[in-house]
PDB file of N, CA and C in Angstrom:
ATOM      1  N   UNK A   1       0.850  -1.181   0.000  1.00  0.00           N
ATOM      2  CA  UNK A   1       0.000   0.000   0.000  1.00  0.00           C
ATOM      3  C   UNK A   1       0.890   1.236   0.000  1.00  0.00           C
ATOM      4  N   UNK A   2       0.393   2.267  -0.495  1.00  0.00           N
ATOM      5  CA  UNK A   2       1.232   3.435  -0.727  1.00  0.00           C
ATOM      6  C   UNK A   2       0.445   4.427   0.654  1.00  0.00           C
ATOM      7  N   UNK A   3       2.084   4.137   1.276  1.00  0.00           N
ATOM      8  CA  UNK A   3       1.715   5.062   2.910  1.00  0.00           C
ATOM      9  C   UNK A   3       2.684   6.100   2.702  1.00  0.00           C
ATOM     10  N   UNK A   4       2.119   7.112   3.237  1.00  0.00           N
ATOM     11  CA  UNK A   4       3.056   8.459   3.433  1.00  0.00           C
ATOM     12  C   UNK A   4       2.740   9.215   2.074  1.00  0.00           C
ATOM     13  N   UNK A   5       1.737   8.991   1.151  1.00  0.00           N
ATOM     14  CA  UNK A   5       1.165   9.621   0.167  1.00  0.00           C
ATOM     15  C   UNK A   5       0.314  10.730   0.898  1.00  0.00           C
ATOM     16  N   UNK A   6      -0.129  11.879   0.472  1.00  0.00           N
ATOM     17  CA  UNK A   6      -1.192  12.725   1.037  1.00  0.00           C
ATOM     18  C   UNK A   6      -2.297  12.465  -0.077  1.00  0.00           C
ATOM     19  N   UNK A   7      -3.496  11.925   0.130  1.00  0.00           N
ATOM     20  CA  UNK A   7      -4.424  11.491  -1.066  1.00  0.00           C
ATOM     21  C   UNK A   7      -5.427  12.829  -0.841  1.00  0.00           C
ATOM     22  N   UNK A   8      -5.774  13.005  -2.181  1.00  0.00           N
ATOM     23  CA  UNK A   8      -6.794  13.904  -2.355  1.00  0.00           C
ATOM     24  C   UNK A   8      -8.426  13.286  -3.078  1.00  0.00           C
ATOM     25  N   UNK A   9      -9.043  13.795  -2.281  1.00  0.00           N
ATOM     26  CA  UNK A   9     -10.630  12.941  -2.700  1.00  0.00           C
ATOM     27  C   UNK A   9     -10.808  13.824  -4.042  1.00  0.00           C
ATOM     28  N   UNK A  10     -11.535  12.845  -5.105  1.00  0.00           N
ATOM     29  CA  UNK A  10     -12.441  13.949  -6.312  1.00  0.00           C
ATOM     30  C   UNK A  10     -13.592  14.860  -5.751  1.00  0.00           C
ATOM     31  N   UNK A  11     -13.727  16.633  -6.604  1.00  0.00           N
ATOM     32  CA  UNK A  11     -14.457  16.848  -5.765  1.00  0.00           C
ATOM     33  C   UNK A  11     -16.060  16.167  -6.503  1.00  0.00           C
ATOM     34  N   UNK A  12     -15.935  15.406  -7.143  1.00  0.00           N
ATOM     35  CA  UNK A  12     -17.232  14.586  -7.255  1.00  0.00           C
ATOM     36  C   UNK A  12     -17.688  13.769  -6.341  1.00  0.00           C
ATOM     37  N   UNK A  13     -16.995  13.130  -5.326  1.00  0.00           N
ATOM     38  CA  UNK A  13     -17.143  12.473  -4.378  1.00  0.00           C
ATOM     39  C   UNK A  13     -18.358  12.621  -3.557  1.00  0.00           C
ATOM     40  N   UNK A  14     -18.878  13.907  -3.486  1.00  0.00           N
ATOM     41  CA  UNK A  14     -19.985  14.187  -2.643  1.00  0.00           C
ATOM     42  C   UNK A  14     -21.373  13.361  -3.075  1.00  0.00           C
ATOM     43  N   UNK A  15     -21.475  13.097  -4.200  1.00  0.00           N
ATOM     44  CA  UNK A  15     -22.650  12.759  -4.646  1.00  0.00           C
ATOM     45  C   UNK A  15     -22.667  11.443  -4.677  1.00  0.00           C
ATOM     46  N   UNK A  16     -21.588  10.786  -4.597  1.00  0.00           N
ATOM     47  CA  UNK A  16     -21.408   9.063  -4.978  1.00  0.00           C
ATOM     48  C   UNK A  16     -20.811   9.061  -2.857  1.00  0.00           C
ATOM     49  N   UNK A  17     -21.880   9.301  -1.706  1.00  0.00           N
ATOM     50  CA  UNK A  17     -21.850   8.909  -0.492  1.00  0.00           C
ATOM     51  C   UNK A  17     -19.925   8.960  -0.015  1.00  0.00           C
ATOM     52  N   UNK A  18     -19.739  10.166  -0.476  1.00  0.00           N
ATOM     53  CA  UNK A  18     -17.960  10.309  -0.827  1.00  0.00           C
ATOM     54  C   UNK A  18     -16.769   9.150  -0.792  1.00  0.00           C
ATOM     55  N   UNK A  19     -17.442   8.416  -1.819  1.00  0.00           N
ATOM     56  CA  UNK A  19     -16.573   7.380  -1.894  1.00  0.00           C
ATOM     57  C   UNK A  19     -16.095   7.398  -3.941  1.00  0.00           C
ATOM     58  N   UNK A  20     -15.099   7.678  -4.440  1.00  0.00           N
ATOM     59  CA  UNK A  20     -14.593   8.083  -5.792  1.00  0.00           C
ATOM     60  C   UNK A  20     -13.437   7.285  -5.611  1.00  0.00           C
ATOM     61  N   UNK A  21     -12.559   8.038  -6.299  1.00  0.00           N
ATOM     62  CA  UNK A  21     -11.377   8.337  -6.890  1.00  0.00           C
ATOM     63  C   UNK A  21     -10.617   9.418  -6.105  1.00  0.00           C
ATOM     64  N   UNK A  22      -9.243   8.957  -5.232  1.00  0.00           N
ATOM     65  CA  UNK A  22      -8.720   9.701  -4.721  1.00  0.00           C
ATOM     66  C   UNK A  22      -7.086   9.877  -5.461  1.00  0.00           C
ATOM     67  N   UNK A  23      -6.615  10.906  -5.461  1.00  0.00           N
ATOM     68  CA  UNK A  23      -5.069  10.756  -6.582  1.00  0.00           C
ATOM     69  C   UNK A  23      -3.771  11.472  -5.513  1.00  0.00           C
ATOM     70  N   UNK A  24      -2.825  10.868  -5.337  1.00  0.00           N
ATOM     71  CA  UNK A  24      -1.840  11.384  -4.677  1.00  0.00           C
ATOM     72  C   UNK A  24      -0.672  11.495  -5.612  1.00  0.00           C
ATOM     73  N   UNK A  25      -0.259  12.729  -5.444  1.00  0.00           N
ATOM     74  CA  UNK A  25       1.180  13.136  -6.973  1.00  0.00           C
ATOM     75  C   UNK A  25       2.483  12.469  -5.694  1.00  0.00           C
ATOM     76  N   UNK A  26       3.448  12.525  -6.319  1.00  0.00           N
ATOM     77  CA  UNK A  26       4.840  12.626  -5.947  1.00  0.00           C
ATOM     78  C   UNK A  26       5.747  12.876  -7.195  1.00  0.00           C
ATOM     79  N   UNK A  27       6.783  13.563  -6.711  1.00  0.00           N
ATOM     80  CA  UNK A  27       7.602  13.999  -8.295  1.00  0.00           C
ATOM     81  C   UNK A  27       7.796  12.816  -9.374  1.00  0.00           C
ATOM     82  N   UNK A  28       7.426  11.741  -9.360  1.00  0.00           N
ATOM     83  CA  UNK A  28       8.084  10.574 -10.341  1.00  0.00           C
ATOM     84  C   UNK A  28       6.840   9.671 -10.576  1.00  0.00           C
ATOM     85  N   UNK A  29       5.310  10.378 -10.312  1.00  0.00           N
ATOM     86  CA  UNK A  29       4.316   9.880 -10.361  1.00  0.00           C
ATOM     87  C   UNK A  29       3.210  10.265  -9.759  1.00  0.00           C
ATOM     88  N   UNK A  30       1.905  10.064 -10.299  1.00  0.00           N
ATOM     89  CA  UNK A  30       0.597   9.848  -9.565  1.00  0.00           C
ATOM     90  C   UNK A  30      -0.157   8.937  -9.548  1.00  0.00           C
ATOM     91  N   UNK A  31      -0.747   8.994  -8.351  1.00  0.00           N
ATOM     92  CA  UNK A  31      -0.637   7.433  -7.928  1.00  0.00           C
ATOM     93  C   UNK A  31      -2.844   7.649  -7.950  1.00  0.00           C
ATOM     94  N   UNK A  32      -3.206   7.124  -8.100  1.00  0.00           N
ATOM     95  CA  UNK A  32      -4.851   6.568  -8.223  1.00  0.00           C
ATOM     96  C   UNK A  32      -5.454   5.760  -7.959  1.00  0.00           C
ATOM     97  N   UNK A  33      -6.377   5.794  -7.053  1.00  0.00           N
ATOM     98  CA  UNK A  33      -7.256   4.385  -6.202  1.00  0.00           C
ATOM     99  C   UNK A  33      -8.301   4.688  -6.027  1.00  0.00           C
ATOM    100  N   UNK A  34      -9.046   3.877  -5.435  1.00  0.00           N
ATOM    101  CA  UNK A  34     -10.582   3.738  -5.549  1.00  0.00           C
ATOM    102  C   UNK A  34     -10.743   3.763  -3.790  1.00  0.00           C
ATOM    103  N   UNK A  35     -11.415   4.571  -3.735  1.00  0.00           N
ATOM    104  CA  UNK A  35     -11.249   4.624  -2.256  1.00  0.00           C
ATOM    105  C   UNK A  35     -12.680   3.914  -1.623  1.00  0.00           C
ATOM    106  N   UNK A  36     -13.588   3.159  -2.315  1.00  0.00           N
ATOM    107  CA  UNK A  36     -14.335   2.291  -1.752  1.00  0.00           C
ATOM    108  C   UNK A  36     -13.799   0.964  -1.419  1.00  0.00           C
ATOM    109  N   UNK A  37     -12.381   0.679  -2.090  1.00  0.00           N
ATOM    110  CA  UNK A  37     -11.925  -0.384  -1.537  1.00  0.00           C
ATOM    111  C   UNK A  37     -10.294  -0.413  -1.834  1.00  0.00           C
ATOM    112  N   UNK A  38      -9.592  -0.128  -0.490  1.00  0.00           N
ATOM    113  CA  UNK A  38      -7.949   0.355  -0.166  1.00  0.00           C
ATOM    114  C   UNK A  38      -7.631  -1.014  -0.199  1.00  0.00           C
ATOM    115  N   UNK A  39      -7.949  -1.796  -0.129  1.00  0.00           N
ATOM    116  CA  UNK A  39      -7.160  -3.167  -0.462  1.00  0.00           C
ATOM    117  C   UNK A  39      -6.322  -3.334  -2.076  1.00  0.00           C
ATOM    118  N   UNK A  40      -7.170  -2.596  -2.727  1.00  0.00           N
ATOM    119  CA  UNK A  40      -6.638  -2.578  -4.290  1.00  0.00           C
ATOM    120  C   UNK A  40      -5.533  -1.567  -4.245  1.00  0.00           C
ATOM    121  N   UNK A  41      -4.173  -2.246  -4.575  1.00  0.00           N
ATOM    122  CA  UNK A  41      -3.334  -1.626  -5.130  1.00  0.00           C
ATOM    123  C   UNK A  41      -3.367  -0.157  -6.091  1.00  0.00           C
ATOM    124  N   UNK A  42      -3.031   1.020  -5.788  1.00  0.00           N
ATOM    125  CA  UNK A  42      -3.124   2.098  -6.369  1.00  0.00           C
ATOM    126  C   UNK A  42      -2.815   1.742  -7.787  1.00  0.00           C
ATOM    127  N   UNK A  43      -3.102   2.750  -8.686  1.00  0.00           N
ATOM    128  CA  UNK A  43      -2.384   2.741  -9.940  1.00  0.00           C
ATOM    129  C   UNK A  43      -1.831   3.770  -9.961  1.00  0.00           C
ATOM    130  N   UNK A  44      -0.144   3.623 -10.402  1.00  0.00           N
ATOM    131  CA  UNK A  44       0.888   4.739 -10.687  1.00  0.00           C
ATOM    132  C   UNK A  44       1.163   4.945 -11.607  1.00  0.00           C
ATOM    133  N   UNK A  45       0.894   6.413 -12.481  1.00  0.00           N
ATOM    134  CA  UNK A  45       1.288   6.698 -13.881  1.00  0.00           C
ATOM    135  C   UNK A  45       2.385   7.526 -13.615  1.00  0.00           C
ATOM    136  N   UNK A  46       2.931   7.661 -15.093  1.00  0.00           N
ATOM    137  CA  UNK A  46       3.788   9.158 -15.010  1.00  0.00           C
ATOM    138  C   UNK A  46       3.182  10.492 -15.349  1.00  0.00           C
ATOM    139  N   UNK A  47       3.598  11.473 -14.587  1.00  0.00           N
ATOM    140  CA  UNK A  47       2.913  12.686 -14.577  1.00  0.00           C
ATOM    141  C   UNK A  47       2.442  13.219 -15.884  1.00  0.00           C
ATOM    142  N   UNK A  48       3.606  12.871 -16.915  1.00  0.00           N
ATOM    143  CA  UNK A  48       2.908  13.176 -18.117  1.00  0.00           C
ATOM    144  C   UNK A  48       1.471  12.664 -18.700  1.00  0.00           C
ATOM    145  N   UNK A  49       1.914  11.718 -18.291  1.00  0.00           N
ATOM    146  CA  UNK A  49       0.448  10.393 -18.731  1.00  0.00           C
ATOM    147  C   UNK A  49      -0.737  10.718 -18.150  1.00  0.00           C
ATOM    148  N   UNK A  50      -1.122  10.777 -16.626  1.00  0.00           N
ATOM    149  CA  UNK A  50      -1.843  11.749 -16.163  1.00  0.00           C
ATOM    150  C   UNK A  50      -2.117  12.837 -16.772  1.00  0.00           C
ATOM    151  N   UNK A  51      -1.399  14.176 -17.355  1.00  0.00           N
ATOM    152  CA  UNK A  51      -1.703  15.454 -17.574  1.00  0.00           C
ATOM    153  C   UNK A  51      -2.276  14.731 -19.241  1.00  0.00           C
ATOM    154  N   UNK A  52      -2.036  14.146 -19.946  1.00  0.00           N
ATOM    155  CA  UNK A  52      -2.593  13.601 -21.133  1.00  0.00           C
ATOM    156  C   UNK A  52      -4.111  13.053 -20.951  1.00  0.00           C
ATOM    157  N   UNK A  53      -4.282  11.926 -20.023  1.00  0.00           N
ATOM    158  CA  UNK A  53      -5.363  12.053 -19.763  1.00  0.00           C
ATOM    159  C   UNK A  53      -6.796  12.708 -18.859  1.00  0.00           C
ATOM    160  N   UNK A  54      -5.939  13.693 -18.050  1.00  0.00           N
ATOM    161  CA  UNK A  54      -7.041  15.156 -17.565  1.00  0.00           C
ATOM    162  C   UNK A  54      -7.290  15.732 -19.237  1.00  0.00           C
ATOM    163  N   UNK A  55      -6.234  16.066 -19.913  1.00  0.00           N
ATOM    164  CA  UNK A  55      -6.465  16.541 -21.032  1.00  0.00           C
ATOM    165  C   UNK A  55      -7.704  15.995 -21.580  1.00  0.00           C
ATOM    166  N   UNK A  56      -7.655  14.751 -22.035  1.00  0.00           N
ATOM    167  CA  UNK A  56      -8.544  13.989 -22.758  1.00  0.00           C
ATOM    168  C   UNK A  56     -10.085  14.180 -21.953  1.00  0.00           C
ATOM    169  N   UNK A  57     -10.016  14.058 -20.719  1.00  0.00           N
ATOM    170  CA  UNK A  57     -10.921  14.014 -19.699  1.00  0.00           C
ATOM    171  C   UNK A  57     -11.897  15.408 -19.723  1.00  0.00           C
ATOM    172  N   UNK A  58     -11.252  16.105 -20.191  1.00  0.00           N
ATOM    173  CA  UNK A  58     -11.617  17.684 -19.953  1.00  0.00           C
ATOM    174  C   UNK A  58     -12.524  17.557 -21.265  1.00  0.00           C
ATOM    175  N   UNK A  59     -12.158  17.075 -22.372  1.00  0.00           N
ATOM    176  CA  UNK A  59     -13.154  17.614 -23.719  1.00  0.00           C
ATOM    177  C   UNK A  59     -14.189  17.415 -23.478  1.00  0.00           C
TER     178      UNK A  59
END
């Protein structure tokens, strides 16, 4: 499990009983999990890859 991350909730969270998608950066990655269930291994991209898909996300 990725400890010592600071995770940030989506602010969509409110409407889904605040349980989403929470994303924690560090310089060599961001890391993404499902915060209805912390047993699942985060997923870690590279920052670029991330900013590619907010991109995509945004249209």
């Amino acid at each position: 499990m990725n400890t010592g991350l600071n995770w940030i909730k989506s602010s969509y969270s409110g409407d889904n009983s605040g349980n989403c998608v929470e994303v924690a950066t560090c310089p060599d990655a961001v890391h993404v999990r499902d915060s209805k269930d912390l047993a699942v291994p985060a997923l870690a991209v590279s920052p670029a890859a991330w900013a590619d898909f907010l991109s995509f996300a945004a249209q």
